[in-house]
N, C-alpha and C. Protein backbone atom coordinates (compact mmCIF):
# COMPACT_ATOMS: atom_id res chain seq x y z
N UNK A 1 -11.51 -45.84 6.27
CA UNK A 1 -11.74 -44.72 7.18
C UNK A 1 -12.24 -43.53 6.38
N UNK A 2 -13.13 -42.73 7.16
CA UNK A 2 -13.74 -41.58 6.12
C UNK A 2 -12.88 -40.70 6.61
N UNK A 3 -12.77 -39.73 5.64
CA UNK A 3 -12.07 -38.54 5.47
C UNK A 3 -13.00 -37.39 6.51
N UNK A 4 -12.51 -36.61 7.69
CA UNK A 4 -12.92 -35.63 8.31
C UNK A 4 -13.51 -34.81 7.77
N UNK A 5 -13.36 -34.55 6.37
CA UNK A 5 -13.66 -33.61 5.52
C UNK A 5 -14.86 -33.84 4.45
N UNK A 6 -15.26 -35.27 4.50
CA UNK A 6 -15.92 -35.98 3.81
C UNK A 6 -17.54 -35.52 3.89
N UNK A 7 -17.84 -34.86 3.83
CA UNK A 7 -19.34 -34.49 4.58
C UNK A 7 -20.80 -35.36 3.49
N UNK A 8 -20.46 -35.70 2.49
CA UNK A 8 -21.55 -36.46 1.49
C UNK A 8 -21.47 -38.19 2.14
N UNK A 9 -20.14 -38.44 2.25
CA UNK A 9 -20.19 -39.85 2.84
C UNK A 9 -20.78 -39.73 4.00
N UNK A 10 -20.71 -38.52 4.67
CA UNK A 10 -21.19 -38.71 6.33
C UNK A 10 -23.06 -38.21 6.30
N UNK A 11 -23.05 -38.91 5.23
CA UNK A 11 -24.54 -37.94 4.68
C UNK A 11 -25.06 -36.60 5.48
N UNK A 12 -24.51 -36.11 5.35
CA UNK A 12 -24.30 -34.73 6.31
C UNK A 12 -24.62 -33.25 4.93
N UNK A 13 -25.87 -33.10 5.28
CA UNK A 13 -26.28 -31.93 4.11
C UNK A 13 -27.46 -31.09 4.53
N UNK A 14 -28.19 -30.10 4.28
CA UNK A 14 -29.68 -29.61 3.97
C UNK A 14 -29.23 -28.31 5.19
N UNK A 15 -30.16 -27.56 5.74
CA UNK A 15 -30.05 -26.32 6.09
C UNK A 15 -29.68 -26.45 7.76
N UNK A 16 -28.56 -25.51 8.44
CA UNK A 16 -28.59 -25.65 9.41
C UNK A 16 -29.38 -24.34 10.26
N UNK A 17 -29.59 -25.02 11.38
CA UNK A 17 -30.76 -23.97 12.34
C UNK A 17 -29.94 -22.58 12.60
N UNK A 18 -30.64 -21.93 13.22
CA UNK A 18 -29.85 -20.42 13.26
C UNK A 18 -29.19 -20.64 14.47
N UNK A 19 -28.16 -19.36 14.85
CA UNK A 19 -27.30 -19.61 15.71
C UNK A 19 -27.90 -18.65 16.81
N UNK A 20 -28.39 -19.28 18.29
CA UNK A 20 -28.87 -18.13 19.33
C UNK A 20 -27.65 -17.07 19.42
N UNK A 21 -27.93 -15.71 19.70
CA UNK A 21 -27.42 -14.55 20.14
C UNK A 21 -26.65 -14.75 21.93
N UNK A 22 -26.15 -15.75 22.25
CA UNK A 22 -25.45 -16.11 23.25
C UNK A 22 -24.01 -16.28 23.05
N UNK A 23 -23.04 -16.25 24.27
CA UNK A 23 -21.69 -16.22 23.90
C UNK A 23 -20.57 -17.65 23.80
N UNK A 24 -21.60 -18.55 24.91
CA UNK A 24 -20.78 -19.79 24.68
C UNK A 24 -21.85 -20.86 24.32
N UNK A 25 -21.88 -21.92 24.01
CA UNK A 25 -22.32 -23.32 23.39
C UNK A 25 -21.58 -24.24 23.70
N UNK A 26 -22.26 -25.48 24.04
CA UNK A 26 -21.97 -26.80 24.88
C UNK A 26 -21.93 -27.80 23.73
N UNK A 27 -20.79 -28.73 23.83
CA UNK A 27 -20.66 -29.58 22.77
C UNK A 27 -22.03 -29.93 22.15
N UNK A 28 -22.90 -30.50 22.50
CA UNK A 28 -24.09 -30.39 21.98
C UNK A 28 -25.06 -30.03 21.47
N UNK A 29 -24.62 -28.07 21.50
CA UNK A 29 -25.34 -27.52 21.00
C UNK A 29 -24.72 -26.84 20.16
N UNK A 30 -23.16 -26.83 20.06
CA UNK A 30 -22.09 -26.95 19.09
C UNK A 30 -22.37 -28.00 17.89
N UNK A 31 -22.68 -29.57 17.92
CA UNK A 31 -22.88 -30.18 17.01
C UNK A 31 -23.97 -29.80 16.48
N UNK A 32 -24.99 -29.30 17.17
CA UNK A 32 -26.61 -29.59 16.41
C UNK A 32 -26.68 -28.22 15.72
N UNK A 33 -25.70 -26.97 16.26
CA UNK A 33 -25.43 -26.00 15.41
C UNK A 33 -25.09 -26.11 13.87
N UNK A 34 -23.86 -27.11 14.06
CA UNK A 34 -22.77 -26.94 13.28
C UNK A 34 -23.34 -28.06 12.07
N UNK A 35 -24.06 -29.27 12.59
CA UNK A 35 -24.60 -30.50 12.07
C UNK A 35 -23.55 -31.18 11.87
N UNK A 36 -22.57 -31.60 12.67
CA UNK A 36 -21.70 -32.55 12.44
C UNK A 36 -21.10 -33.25 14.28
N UNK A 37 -20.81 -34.19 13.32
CA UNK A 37 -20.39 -35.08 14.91
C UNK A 37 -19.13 -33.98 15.69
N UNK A 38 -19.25 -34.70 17.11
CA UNK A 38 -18.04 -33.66 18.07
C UNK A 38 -16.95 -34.32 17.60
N UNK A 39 -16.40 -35.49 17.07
CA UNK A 39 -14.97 -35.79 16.66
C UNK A 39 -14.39 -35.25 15.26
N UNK A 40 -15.64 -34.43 14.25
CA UNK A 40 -15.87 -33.10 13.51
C UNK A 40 -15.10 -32.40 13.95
N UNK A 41 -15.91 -31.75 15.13
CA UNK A 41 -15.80 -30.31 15.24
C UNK A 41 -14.37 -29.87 16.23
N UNK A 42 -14.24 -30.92 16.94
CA UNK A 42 -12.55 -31.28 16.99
C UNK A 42 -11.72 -31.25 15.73
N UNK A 43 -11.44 -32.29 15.36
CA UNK A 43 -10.75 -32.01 13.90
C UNK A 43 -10.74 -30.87 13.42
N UNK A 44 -12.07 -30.64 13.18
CA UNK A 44 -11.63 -29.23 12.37
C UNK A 44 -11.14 -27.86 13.20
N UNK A 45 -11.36 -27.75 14.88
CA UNK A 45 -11.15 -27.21 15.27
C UNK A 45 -9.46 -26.80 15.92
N UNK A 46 -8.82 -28.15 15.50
CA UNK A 46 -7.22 -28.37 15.39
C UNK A 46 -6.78 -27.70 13.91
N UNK A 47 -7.94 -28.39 13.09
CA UNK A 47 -7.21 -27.93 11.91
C UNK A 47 -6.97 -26.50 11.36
N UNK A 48 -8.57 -26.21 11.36
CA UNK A 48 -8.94 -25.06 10.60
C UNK A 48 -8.86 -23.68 11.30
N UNK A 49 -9.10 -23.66 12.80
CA UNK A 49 -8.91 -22.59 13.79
C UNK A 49 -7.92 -22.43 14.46
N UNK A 50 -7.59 -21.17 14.26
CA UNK A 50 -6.41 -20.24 14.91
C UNK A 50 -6.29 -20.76 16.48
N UNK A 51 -7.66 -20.80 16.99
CA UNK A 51 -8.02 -20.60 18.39
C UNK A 51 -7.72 -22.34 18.67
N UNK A 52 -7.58 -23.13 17.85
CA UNK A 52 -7.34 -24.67 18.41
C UNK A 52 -9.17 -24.88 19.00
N UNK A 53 -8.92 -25.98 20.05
CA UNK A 53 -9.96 -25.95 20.60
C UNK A 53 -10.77 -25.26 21.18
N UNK A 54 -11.86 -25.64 21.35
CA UNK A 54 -13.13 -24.45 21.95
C UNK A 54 -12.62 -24.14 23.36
N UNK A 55 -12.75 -23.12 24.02
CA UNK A 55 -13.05 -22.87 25.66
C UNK A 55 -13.15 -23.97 26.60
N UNK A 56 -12.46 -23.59 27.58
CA UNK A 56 -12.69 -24.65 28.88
C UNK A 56 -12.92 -23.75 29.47
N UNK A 57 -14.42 -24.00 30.65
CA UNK A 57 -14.44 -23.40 31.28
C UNK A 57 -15.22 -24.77 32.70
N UNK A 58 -14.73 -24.47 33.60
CA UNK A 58 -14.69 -25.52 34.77
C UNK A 58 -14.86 -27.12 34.37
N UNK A 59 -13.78 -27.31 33.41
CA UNK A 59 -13.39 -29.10 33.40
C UNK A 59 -14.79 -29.31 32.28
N UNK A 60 -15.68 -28.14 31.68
CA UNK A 60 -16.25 -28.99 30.60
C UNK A 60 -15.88 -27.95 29.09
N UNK A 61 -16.38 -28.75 28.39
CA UNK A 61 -15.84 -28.07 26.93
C UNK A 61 -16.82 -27.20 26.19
N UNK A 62 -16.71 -25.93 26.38
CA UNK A 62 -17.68 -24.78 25.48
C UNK A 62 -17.20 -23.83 24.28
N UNK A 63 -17.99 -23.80 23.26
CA UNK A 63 -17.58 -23.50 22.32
C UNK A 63 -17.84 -21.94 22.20
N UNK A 64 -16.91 -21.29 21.71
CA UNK A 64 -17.23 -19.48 21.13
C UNK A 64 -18.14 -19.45 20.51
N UNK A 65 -19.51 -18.44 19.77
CA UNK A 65 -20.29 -18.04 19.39
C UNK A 65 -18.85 -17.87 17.91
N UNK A 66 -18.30 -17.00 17.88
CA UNK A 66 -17.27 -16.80 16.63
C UNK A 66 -16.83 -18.65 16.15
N UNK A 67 -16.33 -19.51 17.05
CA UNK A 67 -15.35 -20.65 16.47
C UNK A 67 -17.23 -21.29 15.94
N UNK A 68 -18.06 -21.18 16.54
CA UNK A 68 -19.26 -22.30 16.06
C UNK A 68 -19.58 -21.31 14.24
N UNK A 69 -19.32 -19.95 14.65
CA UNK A 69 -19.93 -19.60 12.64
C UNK A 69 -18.80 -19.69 11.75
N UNK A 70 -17.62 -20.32 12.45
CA UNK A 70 -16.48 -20.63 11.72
C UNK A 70 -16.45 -22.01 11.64
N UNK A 71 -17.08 -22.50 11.83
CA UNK A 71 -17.13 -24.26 11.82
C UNK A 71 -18.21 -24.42 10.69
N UNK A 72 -19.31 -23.78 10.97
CA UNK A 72 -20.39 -23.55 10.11
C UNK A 72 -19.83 -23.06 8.58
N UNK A 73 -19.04 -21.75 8.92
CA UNK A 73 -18.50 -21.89 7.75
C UNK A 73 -17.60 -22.82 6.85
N UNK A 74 -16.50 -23.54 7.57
CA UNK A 74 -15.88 -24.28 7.26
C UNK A 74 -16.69 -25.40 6.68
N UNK A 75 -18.02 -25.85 7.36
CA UNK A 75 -18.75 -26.99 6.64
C UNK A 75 -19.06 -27.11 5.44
N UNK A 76 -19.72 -25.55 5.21
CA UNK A 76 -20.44 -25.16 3.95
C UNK A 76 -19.44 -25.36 2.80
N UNK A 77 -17.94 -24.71 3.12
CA UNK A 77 -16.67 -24.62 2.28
C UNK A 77 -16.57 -26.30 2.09
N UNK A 78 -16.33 -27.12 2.65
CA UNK A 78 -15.94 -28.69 2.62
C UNK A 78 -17.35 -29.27 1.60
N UNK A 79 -18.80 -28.57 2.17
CA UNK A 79 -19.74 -29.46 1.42
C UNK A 79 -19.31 -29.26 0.08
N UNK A 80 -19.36 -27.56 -0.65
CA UNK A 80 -18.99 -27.44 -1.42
C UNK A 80 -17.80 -27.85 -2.16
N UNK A 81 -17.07 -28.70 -2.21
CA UNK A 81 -16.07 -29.43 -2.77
C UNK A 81 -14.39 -29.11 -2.18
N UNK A 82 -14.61 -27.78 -1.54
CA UNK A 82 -12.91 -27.36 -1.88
C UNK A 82 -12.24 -28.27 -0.95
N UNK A 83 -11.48 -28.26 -1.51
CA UNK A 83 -10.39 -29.22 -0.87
C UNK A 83 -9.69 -28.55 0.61
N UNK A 84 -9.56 -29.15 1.26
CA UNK A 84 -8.57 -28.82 3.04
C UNK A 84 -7.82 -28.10 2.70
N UNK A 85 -6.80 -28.11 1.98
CA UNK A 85 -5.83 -26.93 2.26
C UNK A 85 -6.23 -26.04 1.77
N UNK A 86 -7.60 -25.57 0.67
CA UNK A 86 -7.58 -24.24 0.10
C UNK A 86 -8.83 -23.83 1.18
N UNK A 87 -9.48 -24.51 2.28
CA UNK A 87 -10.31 -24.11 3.35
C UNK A 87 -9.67 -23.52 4.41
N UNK A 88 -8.35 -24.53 4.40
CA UNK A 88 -7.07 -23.76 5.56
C UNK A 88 -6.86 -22.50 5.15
N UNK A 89 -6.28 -22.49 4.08
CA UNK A 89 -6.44 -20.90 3.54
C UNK A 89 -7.24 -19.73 3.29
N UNK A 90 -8.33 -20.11 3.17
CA UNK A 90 -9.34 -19.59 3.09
C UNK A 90 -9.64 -18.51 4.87
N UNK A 91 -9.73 -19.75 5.39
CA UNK A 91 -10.14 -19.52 7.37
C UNK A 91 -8.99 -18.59 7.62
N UNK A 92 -7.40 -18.34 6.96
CA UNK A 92 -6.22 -17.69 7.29
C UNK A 92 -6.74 -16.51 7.03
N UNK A 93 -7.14 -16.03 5.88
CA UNK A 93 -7.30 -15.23 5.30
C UNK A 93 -8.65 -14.26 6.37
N UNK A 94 -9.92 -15.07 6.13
CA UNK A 94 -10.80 -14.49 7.24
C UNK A 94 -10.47 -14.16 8.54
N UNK A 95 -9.69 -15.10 8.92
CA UNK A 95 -9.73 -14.55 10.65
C UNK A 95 -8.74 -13.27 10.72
N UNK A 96 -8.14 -13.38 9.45
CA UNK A 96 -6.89 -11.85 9.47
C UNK A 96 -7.54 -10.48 9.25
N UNK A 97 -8.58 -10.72 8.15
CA UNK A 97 -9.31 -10.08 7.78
C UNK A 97 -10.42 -9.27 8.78
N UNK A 98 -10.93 -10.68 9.55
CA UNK A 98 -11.82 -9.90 10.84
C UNK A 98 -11.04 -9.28 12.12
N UNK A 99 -9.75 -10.00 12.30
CA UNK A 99 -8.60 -8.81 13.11
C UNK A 99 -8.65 -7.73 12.80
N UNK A 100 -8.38 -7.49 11.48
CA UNK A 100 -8.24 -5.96 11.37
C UNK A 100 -9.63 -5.03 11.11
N UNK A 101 -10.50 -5.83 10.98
CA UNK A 101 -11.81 -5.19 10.76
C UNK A 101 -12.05 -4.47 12.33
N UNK A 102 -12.09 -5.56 12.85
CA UNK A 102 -12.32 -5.45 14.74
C UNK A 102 -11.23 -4.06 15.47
N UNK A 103 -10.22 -4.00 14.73
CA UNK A 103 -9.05 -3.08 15.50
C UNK A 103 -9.50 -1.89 14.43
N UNK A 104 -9.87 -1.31 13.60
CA UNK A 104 -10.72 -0.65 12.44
C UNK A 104 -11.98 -0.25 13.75
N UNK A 105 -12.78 -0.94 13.75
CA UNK A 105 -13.70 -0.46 14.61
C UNK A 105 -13.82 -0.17 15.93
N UNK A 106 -12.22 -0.82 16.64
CA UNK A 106 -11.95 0.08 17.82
C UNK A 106 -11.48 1.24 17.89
N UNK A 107 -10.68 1.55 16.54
CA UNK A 107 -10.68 2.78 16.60
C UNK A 107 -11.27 3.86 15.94
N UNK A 108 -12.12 3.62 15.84
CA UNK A 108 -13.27 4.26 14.61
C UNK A 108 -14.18 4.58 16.22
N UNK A 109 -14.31 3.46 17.03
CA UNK A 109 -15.23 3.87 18.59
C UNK A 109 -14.66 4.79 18.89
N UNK A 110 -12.79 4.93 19.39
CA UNK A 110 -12.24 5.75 20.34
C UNK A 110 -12.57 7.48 19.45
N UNK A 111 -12.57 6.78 18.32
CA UNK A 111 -12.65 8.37 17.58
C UNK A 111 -14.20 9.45 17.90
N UNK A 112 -15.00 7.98 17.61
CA UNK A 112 -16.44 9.12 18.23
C UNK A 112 -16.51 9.48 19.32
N UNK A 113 -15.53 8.37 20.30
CA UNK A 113 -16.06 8.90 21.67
C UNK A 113 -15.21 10.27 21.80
N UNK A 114 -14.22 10.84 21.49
CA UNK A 114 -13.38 11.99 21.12
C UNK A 114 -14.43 13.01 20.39
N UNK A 115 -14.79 12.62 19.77
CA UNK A 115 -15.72 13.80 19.19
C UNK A 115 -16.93 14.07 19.88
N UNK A 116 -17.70 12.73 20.24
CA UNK A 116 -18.90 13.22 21.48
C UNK A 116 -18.24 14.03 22.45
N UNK A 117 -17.57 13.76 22.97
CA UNK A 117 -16.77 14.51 24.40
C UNK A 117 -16.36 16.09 23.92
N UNK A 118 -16.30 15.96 22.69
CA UNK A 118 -15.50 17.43 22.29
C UNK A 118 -16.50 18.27 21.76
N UNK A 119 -17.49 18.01 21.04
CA UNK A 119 -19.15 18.07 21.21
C UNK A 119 -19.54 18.66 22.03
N UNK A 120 -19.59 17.66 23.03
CA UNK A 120 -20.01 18.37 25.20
C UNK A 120 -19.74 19.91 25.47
N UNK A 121 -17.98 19.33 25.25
CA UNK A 121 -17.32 20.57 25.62
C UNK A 121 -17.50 21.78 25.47
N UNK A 122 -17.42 21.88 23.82
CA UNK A 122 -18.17 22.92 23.14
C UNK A 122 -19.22 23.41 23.17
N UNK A 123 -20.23 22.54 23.46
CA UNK A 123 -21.54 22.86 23.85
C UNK A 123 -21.84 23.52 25.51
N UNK A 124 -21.07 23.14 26.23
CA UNK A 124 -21.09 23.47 27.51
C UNK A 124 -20.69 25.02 27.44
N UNK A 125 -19.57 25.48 26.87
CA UNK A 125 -18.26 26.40 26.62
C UNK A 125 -19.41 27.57 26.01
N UNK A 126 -20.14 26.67 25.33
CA UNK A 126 -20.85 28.01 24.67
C UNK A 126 -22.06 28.43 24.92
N UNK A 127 -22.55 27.54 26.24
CA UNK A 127 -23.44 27.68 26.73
C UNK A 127 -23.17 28.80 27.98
N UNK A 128 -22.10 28.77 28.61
CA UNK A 128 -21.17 29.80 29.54
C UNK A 128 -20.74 30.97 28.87
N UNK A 129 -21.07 31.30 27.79
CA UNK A 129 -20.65 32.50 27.00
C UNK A 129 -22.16 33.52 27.11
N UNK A 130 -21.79 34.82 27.31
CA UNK A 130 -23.45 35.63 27.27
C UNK A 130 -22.76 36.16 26.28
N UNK A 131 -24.25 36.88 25.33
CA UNK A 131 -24.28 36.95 24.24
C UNK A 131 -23.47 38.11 23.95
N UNK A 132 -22.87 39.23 25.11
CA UNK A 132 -22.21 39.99 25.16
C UNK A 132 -21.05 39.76 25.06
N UNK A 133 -20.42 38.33 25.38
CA UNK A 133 -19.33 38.28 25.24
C UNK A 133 -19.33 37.15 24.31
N UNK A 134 -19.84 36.80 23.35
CA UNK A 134 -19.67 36.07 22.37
C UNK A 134 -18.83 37.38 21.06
N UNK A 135 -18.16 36.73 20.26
CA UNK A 135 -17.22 37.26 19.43
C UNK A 135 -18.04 37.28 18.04
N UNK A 136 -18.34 38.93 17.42
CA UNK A 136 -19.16 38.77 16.38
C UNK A 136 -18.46 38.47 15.13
C-alpha cells in the first residue's frame, strides 16, 4: 500500500495551475488544483486541517479557496521530503499564525474606520465654525 504522503511513488510532481479568485471548488477542481487524487485530499484533509473536511453545501462536497492553498501547501511540504508529523506541525503553526494575523487586521479595520469617522467629524465641525468664531 502507498503511503498518503508518498507523492514520488504517486508520480505526482511539476508545477501546479493557479488558483481562480473564487470562494468554493468542486472536488474536481479541488484535485486538478491541488494535483492529487480526491482520496489525497481527504486524507490530508482529516489529517493536516483544522477544518477536517471541505464544505457541504446541498449533499455535494466543496472545497474552501483557504483549505485548497493549504492542501497545495501541504503537497509542496510532503514533495519536499518532510516527514507527516513535522507537516502536522508545520499547518499548526500557520493556521495559528493566520488567526491572529486576520484578528490583527480586524482590528487595525475597526481602527481606521474610527479615525475616518473622526476625520468627518472634524471636518464637518470645522466647516460650521466662521472665521469669527474660530479660536486664534
Amino acid at each position: 500500500m502507498v503511503a498518503c504522503h508518498d507523492l514520488a511513488v504517486l508520480g505526482l510532481g511539476g508545477e501546479l495551475p493557479p488558483v481562480p479568485a473564487k470562494r468554493y471548488f468542486t472536488m474536481a477542481e479541488a484535485e486538478a488544483l491541488c494535483g492529487v487524487p480526491q482520496r489525497l485530499l481527504e486524507a490530508w484533509s482529516r489529517r493536516y486541517l483544522a477544518s477536517g473536511a471541505g464544505g457541504a453545501r446541498r449533499s455535494h462536497r466543496y472545497w474552501l479557496r483557504y483549505e485548497v492553498l493549504a492542501l497545495r501547501r501541504i503537497r509542496t511540504l510532503l514533495a519536499r521530503g518532510l516527514p507527516p508529523e513535522a507537516v502536522t506541525a508545520l499547518q499548526t503553526l500557520l493556521e495559528t499564525a493566520e488567526a491572529q494575523s486576520e484578528a490583527q487586521m480586524g482590528a487595525y479595520h475597526t481602527l481606521e474606520k474610527a479615525v475616518t469617522a473622526a476625520e468627518s467629524r472634524l471636518a464637518a465641525l470645522s466647516a460650521t465654525l466662521t472665521p469669527s468664531s474660530r479660536p486664534s
